[in-house]
Protein backbone atom coordinates (compact mmCIF):
# COMPACT_ATOMS: atom_id res chain seq x y z
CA UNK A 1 -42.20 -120.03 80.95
CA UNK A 2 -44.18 -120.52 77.61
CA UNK A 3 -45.69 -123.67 79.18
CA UNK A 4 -49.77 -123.83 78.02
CA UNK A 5 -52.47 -124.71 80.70
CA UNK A 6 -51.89 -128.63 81.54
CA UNK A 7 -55.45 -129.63 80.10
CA UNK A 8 -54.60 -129.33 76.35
CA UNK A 9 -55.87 -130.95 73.21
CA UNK A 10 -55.99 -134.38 72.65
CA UNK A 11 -54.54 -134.77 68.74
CA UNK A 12 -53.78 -137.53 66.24
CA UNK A 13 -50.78 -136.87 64.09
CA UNK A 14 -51.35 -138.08 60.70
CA UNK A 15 -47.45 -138.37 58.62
CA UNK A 16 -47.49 -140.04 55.10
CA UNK A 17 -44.36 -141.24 53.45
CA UNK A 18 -43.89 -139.99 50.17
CA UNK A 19 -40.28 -141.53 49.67
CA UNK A 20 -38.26 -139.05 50.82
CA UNK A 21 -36.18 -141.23 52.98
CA UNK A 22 -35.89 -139.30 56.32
CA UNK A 23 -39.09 -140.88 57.79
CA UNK A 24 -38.37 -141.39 61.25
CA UNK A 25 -36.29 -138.13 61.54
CA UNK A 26 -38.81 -136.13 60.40
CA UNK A 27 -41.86 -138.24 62.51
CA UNK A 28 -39.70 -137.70 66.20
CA UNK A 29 -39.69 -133.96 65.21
CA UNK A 30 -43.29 -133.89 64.20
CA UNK A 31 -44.07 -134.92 68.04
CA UNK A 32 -42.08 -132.30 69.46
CA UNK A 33 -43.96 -129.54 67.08
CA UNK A 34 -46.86 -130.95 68.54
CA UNK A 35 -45.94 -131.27 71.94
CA UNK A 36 -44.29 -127.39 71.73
CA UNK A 37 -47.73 -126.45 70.93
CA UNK A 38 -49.21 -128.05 74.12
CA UNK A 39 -51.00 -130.83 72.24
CA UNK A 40 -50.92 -134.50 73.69
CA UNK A 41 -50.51 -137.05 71.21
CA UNK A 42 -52.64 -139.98 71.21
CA UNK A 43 -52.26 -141.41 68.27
CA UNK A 44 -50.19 -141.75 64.86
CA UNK A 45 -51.53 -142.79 62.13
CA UNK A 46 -48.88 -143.46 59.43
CA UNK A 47 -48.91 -144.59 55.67
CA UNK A 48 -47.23 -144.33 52.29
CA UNK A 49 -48.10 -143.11 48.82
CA UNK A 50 -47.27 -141.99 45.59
CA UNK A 51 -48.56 -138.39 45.81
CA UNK A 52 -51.08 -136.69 47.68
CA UNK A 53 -54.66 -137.23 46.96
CA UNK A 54 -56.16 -133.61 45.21
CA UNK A 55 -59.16 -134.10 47.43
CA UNK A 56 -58.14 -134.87 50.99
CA UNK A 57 -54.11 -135.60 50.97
CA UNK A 58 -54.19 -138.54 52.28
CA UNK A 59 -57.32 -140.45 50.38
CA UNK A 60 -60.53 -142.21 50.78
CA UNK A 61 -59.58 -145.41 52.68
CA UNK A 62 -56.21 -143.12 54.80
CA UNK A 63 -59.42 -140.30 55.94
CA UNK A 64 -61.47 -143.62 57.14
CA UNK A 65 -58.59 -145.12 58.86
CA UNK A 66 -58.02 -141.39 60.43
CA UNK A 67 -61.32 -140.83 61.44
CA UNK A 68 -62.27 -144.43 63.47
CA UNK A 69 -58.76 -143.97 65.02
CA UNK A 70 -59.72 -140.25 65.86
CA UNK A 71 -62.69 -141.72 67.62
CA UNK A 72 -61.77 -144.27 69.56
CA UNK A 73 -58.66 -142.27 71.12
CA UNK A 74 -61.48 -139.07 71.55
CA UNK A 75 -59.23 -136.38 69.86
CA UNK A 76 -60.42 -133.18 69.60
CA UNK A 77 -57.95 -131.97 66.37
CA UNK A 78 -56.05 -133.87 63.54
CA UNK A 79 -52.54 -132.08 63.06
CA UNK A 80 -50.80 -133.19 59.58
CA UNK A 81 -47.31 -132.90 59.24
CA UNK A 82 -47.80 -131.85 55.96
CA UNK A 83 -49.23 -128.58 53.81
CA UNK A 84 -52.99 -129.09 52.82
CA UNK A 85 -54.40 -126.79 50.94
CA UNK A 86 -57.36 -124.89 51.74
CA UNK A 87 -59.69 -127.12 49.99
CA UNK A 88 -58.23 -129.96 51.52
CA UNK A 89 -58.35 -128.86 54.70
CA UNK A 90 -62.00 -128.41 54.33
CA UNK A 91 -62.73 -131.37 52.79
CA UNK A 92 -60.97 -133.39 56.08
CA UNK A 93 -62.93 -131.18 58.52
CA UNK A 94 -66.15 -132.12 56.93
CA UNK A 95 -65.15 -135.91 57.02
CA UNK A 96 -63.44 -136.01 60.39
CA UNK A 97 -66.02 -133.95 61.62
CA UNK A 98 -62.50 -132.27 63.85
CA UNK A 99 -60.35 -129.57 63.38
CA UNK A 100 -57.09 -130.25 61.37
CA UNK A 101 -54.48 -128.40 61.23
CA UNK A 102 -51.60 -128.45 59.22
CA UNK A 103 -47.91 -128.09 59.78
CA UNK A 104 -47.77 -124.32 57.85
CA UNK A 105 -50.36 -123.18 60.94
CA UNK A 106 -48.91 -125.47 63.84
CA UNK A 107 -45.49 -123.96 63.08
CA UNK A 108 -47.40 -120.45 63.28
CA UNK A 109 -48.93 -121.77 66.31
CA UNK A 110 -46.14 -122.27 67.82
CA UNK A 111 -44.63 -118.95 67.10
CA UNK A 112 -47.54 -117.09 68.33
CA UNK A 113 -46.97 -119.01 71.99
CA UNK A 114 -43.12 -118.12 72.16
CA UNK A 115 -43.07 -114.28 71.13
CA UNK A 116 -42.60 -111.94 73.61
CA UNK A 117 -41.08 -108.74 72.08
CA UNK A 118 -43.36 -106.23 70.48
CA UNK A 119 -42.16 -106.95 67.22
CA UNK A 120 -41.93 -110.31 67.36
CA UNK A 121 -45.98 -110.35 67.75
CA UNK A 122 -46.41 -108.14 65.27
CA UNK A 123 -44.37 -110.51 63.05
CA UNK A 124 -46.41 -113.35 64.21
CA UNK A 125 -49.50 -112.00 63.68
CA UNK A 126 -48.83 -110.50 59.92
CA UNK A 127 -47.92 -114.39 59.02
CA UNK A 128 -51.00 -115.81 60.65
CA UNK A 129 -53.33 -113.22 59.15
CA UNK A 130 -51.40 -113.85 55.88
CA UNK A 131 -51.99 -117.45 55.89
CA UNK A 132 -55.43 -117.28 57.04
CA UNK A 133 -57.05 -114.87 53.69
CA UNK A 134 -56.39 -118.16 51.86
CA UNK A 135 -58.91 -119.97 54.22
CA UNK A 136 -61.37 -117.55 55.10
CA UNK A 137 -63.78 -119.54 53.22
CA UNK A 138 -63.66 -122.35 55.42
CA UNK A 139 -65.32 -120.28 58.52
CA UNK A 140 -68.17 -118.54 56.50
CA UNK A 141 -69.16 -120.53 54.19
CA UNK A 142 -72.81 -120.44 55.53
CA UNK A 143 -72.51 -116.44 55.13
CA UNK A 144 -71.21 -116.81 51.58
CA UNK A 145 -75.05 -115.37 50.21
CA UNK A 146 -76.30 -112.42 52.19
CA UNK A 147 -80.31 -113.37 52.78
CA UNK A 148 -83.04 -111.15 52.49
CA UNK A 149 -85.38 -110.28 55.15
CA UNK A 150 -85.70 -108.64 58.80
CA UNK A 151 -82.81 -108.66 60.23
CA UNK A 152 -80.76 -110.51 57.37
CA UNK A 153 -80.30 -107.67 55.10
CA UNK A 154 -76.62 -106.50 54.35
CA UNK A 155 -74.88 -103.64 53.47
CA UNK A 156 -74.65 -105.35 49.83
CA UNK A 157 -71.36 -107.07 51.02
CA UNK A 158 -70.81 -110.69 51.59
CA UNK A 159 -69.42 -111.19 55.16
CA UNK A 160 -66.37 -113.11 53.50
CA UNK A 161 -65.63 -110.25 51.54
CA UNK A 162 -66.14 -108.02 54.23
CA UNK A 163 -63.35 -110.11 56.72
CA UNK A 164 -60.77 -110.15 53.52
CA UNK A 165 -61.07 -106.12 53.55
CA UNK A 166 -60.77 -105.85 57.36
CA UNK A 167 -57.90 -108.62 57.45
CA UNK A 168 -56.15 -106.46 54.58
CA UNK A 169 -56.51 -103.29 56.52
CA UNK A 170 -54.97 -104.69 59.50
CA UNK A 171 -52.03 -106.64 57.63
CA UNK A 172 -51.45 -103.06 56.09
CA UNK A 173 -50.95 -101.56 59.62
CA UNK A 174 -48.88 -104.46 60.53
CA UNK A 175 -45.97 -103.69 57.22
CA UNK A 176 -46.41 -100.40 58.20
CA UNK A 177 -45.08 -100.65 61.64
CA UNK A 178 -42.31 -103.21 60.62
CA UNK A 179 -40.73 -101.47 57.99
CA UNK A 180 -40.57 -98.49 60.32
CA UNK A 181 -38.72 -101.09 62.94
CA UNK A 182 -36.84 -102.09 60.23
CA UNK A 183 -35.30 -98.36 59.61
CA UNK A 184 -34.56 -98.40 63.07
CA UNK A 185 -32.53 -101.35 62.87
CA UNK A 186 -30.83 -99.99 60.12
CA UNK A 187 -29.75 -97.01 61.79
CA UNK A 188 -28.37 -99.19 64.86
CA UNK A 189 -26.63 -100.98 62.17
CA UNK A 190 -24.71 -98.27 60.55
CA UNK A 191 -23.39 -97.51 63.98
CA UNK A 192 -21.94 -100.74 64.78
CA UNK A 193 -20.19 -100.51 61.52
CA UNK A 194 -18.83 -96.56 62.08
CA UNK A 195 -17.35 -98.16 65.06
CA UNK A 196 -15.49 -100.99 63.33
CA UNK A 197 -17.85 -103.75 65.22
CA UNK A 198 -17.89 -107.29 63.66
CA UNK A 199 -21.61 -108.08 63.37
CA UNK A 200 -21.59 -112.43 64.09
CA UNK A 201 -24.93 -114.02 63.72
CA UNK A 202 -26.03 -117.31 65.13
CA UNK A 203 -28.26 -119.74 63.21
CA UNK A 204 -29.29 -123.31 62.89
CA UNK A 205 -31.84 -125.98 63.18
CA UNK A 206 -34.17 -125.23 66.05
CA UNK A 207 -32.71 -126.83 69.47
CA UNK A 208 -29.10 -127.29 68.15
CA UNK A 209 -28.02 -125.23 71.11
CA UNK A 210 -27.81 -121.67 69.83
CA UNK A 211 -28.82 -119.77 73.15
CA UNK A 212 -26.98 -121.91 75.34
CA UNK A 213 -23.73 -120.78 73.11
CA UNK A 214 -24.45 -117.52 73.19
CA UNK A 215 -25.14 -117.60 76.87
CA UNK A 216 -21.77 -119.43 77.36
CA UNK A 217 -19.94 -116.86 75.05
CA UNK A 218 -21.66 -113.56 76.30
CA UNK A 219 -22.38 -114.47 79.96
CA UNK A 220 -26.16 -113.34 78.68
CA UNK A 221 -29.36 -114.59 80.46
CA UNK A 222 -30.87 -115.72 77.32
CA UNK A 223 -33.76 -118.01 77.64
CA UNK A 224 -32.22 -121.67 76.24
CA UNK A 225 -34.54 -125.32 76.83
CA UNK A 226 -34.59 -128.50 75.10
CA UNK A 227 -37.67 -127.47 72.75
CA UNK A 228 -38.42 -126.55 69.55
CA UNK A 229 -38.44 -122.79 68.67
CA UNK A 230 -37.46 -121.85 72.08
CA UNK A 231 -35.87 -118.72 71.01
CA UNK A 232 -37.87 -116.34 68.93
CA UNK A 233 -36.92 -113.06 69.27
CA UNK A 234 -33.59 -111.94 68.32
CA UNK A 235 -31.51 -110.84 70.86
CA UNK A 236 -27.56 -108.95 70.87
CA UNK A 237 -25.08 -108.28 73.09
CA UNK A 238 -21.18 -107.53 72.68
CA UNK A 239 -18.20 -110.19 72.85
CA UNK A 240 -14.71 -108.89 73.22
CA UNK A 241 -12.41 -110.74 71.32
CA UNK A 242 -8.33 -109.79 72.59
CA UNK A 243 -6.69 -111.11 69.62
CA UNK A 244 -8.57 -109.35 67.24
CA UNK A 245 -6.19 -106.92 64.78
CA UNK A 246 -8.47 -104.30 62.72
CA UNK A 247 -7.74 -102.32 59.63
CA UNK A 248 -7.43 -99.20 61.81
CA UNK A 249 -4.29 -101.00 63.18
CA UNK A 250 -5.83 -101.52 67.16
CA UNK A 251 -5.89 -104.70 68.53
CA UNK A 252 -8.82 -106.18 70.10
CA UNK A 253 -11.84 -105.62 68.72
CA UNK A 254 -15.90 -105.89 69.99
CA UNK A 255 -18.37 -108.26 68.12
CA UNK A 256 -21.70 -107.84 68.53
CA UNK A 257 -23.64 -111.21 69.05
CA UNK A 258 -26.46 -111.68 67.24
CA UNK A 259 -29.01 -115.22 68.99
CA UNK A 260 -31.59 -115.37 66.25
CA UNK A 261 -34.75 -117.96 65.15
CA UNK A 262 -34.10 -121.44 64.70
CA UNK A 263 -34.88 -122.81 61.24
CA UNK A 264 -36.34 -126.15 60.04
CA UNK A 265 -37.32 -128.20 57.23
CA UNK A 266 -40.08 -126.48 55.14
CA UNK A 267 -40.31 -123.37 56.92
CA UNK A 268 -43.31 -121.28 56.33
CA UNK A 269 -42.88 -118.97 53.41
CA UNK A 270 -45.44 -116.61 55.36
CA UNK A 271 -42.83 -116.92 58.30
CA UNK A 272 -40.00 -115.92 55.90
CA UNK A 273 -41.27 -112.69 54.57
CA UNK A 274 -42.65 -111.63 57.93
CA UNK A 275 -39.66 -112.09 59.88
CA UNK A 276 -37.84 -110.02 57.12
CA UNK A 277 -36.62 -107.15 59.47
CA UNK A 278 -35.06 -109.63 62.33
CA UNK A 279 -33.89 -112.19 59.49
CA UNK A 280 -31.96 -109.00 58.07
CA UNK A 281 -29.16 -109.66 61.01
CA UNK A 282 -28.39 -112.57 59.35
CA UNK A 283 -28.36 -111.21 55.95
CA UNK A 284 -26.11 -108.05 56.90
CA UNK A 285 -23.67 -110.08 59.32
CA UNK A 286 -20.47 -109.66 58.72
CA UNK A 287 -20.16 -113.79 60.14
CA UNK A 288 -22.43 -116.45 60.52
CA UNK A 289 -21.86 -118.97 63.42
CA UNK A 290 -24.06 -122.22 61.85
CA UNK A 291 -24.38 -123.99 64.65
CA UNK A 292 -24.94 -127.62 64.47
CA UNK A 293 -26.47 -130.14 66.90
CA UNK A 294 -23.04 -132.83 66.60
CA UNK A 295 -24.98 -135.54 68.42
CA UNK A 296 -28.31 -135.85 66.32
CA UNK A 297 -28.60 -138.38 63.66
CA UNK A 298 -30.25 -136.72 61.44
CA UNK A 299 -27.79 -133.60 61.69
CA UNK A 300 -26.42 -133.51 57.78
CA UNK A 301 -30.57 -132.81 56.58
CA UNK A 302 -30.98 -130.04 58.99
CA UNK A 303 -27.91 -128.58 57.68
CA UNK A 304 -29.18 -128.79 54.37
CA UNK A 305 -32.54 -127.38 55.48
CA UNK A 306 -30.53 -124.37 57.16
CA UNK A 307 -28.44 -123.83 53.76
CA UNK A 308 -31.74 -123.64 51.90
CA UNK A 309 -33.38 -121.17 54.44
CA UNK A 310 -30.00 -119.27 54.03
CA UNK A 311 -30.35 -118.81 50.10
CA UNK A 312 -34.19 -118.60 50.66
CA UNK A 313 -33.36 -114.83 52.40
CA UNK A 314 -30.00 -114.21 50.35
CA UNK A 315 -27.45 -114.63 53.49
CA UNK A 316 -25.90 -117.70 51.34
CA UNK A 317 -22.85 -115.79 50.40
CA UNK A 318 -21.98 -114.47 53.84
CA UNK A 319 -18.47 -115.78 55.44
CA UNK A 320 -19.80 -118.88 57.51
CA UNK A 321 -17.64 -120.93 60.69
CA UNK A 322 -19.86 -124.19 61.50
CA UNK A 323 -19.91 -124.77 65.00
CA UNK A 324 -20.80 -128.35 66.33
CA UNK A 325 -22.01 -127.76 69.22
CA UNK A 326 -23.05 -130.64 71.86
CA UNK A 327 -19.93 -133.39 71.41
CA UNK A 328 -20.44 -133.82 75.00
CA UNK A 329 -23.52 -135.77 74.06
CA UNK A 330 -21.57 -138.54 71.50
CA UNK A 331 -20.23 -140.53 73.51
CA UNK A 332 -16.49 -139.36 73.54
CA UNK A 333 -16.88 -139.94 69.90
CA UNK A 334 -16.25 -136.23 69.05
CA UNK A 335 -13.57 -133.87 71.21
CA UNK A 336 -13.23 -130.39 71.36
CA UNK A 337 -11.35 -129.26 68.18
CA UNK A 338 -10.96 -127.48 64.72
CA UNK A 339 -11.27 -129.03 61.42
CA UNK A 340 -9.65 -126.49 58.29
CA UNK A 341 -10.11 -127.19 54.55
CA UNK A 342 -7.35 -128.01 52.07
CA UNK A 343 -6.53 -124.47 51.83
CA UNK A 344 -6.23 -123.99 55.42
CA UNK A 345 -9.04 -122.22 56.18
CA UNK A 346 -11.56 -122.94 59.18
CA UNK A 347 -13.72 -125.44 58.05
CA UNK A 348 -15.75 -126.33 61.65
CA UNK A 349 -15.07 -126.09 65.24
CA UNK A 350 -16.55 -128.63 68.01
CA UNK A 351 -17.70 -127.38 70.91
CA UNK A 352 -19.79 -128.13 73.74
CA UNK A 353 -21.75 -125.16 75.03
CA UNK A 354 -23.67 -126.61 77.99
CA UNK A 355 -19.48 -128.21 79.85
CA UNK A 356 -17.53 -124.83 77.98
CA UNK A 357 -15.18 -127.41 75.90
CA UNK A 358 -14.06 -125.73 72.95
CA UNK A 359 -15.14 -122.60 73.50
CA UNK A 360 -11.71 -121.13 74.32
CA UNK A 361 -10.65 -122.82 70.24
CA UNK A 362 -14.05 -120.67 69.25
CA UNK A 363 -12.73 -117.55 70.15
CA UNK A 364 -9.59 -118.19 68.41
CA UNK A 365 -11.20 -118.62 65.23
CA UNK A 366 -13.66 -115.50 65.73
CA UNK A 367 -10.13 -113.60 66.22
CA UNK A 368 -8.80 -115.75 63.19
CA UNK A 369 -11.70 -114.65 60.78
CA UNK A 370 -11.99 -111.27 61.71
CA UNK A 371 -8.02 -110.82 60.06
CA UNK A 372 -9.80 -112.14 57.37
CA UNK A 373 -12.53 -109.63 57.17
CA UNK A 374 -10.33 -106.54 58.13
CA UNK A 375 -11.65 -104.49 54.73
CA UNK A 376 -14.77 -102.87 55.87
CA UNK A 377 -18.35 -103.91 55.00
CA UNK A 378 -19.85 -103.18 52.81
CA UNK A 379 -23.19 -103.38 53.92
CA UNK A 380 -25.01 -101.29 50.64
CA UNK A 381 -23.86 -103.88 48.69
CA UNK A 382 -24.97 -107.07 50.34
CA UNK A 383 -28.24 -105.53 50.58
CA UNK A 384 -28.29 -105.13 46.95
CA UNK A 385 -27.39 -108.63 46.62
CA UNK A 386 -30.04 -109.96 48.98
CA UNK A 387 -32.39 -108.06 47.01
């Protein structure tokens, strides 16, 4: 479905090891960031330093090593799994004599490939555009002095400043037309909530399983595969949940399933505040489902990566039930189950959404938390706390 035409681009993936001690883990998930963004890997080149070099990241004798291995393999792009900076990616164009690209615009990359709603391009496109007025430098800089002469005479405008004040035009169009979807989710919002709905978001690390879940919940057709960022847009439907007992004294109640973006480590910031509107069903949920992929080994970082994305957007304080999802891939080390704090309260539930183990003990503690959360939200004043 989002599959790119076979012949793609031959890259080297450059990672450098700065000490934070998750290495491998975060190598094995640069490859499938490159591979989501139909590039074929033929080489890795690898090293370890203190701290980036000011002029080029990765240094004098790194950029050598890069550039020979570049060669021989016949790349056509260097992707880093890192954030240059604009003069840094310059400077490793002009030595590698290649494109490079860095993690910040592969992760856009791969965004851009995936969306299919209207907003979700629009969303796409305001953080591309966003991160590209930093670099707009790098494409003219043989325009950066208008010339004299026939047929070289400008309008008194450098072309570079002339593609900033397009580029800001069109990334003023783009706000425009997403704070005016944004209303309109609001509006759908304060309906759900007239009509004592429980609003339940999903989110996690990308590929921990969150559209197969909500498939297996919602009996929705939800596109779900084994790849990075495979779900983009957001997308809702309603769960019934029997045991449910609201303040208005009927039992049962409907809870409106929210399938959102997957997170990871060092998401874009340009990805953040362009995704504000559909990232505002997390921070308005009256639940968070965190769901967590049980049988990865790196699983308690990404958690940590998904708590920081969580206070990053101000849905940190929202009621949270981690789900870990996939125990049918450990071995038989984890079962079907739920863990509860000292207090009592549901701590996580283990599931596996892809064989429907657990998911019966999942609705039980949707019912369970929504006796919790019986007072009605008060949505006004979590958005004043996000704020």
């Amino acid at each position: 479905m989002f599959e790119r035409p076979a012949a793609g681009e031959n890259a080297v993936l450059v990672q450098l090891d700065f000490g934070a001690g998750d290495f491998p883990e975060r190598l094995e998930e640069f490859r499938l960031l490159a591979a989501s963004a139909g590039a074929r890997s033929v080489a890795t080149v690898t090293g370890r330093r203190a701290r980036p070099d000011p002029a080029t990241f990765a240094g004098k004798g790194k950029v050598e090593e890069i550039s020979s291995t570049a060669a021989v393999a016949a790349a056509d792009l260097v992707l880093f799994n890192h954030e240059l900076s604009p003069a840094q990616q310059r400077n490793l164009e002009r030595a590698l004599d290649r494109r490079v690209i860095d993690r910040t615009a592969l992760i856009l990359d791969i965004f851009a490939l995936r969306a299919r709603s209207h907003e979700g391009k629009l969303q796409v496109e305001l953080a591309q555009l966003e991160h590209q007025m930093t670099r707009l430098v790098r494409g003219w800089t043989h325009l950066e002095r208008q010339k004299g002469g026939i047929g070289l005479r400008g309008p008194g405008e450098k072309q570079l400043e002339t593609d900033r004040r397009l580029l800001g035009k069109r990334v003023a169009v783009l706000k425009s037309r997403l704070r005016l979807l944004e209303r309109q989710r609001a509006v759908r919002r304060k309906g759900r909530s007239r009509g004592e709905v429980l609003a339940v978001s999903l989110v996690g690390y990308t590929n921990a399983g969150k559209s197969t879940l909500f498939n297996a919940l919602t009996g929705a057709g939800a596109y779900a595969a084994d790849q990075l960022f495979a779900t983009l847009d957001t997308t809702s439907r309603r769960l019934y949940v029997p045991t449910c007992e609201l303040a208005s004294g009927r039992s049962g109640c409907q809870v409106v399933l929210s399938d959102t973006v997957g997170f990871i480590r060092d998401l874009p910031h340009e990805l953040v505040a362009a995704f504000h509107a559909t990232l505002e069903e997390t921070v308005r949920a009256d639940l968070l489902l965190h769901v967590v992929d049980a049988a990865s080994p790196d699983r308690d970082p990404q958690m940590q990566a998904v708590a920081r994305v969580l206070d990053e957007i101000g849905a940190a304080t929202v009621p949270q039930i981690v789900v870990w999802n996939k125990i049918d891939l450990t071995g038989g080390a984890l079962g079907p189950g739920v863990e509860r704090d000292e207090c009592g309260s549901i701590g996580r539930v283990r599931v596996s959404a892809r064989t429907g183990a657990g998911l019966d003990l999942l609705r039980a503690a949707l019912a369970e938390m929504s006796r919790r959360l019986t007072a009605p939200i008060d949505h006004e004043k979590i958005q004043t706390h996000s704020e």
